[in-house]
C-alpha atoms as a PDB file:
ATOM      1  CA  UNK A   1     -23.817   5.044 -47.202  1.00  0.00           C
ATOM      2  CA  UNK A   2     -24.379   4.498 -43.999  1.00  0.00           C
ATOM      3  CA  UNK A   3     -27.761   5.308 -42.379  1.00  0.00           C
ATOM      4  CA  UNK A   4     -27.644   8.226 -39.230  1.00  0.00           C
ATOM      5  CA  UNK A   5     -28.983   5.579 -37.145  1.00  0.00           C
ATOM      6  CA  UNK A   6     -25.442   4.094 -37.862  1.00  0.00           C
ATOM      7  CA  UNK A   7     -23.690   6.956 -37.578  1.00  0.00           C
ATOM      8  CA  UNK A   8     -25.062   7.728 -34.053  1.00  0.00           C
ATOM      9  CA  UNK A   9     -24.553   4.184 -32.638  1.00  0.00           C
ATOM     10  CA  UNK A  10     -21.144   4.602 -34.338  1.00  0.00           C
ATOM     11  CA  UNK A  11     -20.283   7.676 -32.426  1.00  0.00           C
ATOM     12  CA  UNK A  12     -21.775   6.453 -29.415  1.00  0.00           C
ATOM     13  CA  UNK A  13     -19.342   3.511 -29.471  1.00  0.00           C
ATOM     14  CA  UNK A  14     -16.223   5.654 -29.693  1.00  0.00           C
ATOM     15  CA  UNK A  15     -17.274   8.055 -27.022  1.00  0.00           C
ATOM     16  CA  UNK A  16     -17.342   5.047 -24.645  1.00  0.00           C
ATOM     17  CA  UNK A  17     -14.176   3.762 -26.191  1.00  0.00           C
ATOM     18  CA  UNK A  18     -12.526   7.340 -25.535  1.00  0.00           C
ATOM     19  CA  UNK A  19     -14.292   7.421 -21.832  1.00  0.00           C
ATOM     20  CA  UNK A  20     -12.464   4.140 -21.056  1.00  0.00           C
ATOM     21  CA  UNK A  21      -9.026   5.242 -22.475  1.00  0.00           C
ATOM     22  CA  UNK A  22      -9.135   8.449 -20.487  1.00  0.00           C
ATOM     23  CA  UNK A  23      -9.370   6.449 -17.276  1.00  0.00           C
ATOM     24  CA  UNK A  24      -6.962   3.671 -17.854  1.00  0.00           C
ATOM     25  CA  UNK A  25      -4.578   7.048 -19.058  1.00  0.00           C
ATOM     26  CA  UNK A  26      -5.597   9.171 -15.731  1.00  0.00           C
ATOM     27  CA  UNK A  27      -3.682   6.055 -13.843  1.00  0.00           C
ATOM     28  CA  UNK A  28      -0.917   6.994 -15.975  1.00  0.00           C
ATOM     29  CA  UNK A  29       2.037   8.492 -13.978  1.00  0.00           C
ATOM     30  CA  UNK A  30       4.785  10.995 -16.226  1.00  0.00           C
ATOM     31  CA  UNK A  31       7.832  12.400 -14.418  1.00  0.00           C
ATOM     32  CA  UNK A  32      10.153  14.752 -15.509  1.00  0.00           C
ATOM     33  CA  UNK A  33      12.922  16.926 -13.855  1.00  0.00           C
ATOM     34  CA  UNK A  34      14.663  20.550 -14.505  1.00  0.00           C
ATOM     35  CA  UNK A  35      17.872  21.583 -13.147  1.00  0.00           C
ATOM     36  CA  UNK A  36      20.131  18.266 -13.667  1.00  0.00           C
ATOM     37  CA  UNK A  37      17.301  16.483 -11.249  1.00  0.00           C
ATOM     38  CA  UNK A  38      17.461  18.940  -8.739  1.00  0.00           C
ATOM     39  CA  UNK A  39      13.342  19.479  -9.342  1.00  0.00           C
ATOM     40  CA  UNK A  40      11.293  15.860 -10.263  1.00  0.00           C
ATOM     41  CA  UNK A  41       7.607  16.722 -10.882  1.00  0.00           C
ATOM     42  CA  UNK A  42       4.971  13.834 -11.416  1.00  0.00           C
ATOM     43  CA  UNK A  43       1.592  14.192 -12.884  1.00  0.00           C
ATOM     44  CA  UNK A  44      -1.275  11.625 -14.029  1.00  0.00           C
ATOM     45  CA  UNK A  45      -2.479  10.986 -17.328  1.00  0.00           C
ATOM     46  CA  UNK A  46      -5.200  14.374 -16.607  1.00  0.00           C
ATOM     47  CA  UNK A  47      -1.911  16.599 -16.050  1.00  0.00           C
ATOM     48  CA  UNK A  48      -3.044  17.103 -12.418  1.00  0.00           C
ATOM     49  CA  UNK A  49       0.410  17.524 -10.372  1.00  0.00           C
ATOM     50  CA  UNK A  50       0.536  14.531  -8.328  1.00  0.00           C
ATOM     51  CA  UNK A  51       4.204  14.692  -6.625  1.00  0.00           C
ATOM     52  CA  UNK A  52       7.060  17.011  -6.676  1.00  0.00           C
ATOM     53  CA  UNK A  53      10.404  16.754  -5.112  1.00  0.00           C
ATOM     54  CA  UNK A  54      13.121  19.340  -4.656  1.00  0.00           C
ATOM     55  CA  UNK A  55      16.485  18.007  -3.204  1.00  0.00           C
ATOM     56  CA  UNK A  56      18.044  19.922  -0.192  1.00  0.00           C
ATOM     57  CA  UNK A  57      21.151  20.719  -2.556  1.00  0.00           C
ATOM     58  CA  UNK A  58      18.455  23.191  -5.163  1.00  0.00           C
ATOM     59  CA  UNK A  59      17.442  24.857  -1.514  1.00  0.00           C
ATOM     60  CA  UNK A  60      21.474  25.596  -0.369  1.00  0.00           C
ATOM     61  CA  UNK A  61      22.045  28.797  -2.688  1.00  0.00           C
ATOM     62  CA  UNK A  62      18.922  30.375  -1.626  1.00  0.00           C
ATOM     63  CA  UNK A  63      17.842  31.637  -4.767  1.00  0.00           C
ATOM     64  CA  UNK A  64      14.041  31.445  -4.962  1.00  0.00           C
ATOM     65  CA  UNK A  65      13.306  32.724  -8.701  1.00  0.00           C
ATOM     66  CA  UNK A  66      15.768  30.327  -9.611  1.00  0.00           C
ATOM     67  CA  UNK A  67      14.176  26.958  -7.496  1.00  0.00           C
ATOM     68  CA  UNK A  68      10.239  28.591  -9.220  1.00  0.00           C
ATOM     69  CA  UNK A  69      11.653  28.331 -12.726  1.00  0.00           C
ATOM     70  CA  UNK A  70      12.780  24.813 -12.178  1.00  0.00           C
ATOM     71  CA  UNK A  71       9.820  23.787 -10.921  1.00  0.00           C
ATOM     72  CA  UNK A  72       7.607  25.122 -13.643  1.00  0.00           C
ATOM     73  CA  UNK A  73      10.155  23.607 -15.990  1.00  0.00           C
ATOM     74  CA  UNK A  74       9.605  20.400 -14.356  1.00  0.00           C
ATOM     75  CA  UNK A  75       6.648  20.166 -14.145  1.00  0.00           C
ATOM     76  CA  UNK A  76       5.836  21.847 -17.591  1.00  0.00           C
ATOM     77  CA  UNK A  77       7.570  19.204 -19.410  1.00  0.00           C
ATOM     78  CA  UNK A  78       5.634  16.386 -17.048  1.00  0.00           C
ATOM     79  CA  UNK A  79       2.229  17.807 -18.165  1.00  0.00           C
ATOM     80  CA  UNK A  80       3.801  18.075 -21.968  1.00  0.00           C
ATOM     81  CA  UNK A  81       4.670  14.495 -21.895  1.00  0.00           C
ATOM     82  CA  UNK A  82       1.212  13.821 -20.534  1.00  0.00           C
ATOM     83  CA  UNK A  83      -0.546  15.502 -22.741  1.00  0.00           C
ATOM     84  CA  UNK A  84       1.296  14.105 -25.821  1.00  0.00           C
ATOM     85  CA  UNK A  85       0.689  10.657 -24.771  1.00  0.00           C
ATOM     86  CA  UNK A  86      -3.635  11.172 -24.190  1.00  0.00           C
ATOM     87  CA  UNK A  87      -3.493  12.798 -27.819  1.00  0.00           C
ATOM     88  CA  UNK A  88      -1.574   9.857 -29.078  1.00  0.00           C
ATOM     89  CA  UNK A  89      -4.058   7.620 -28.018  1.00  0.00           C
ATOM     90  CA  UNK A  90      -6.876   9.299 -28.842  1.00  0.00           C
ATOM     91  CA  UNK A  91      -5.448   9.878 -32.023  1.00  0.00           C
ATOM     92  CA  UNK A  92      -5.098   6.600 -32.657  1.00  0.00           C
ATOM     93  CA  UNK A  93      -9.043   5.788 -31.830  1.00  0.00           C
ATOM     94  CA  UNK A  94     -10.572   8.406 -33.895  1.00  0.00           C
ATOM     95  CA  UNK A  95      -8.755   8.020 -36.799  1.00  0.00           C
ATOM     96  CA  UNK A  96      -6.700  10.971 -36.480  1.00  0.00           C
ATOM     97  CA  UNK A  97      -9.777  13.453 -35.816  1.00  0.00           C
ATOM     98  CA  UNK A  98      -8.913  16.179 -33.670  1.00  0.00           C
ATOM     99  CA  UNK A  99     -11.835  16.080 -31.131  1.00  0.00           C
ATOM    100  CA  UNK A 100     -12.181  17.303 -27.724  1.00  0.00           C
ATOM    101  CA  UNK A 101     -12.091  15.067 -24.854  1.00  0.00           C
END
């Protein structure tokens, strides 16, 4: 059995391990579009909404409530795809525990 001296240098390690893949992940870019690519949202590896581009031919009917949904579909799915890929990783270095991060 391990001693909690251990343990805490242990734990220590992987919080620095999880600090380091959260930054090199926050670089990470995720697009995804709604609408047959009428909307393309873009967010980092934090699901912060980095870029979002509507093309002039989503603007030509005029219909606002439909152009919102799209976007929140877009970028929805961006931040989904985002998110999937930090628990992946972090997955991956705690051994499957869920923690916060």
């Amino acid at each position: 059995m391990k001693s909690f001296g251990d343990m805490v240098k242990q734990a220590q390690k992987v919080q620095k391990q999880m600090a380091a893949l959260q930054e090199k992940l926050a670089e990470d870019r995720y697009e995804a579009s709604a609408g047959g690519g009428a909307v393309r949202a873009v967010v980092d590896g934090r699901q912060m909404l980095k870029e979002i581009t509507i093309s002039p031919e989503a603007l030509k009917d005029g219909d606002a409530t439909l152009l919102e949904d799209l976007v929140l579909a877009a970028v929805g799915e961006a931040q989904r795809s985002s998110e999937a890929r930090m628990n992946e990783s972090l997955g991956k270095l705690t051994g499957g525990f869920n923690l916060p991060f």
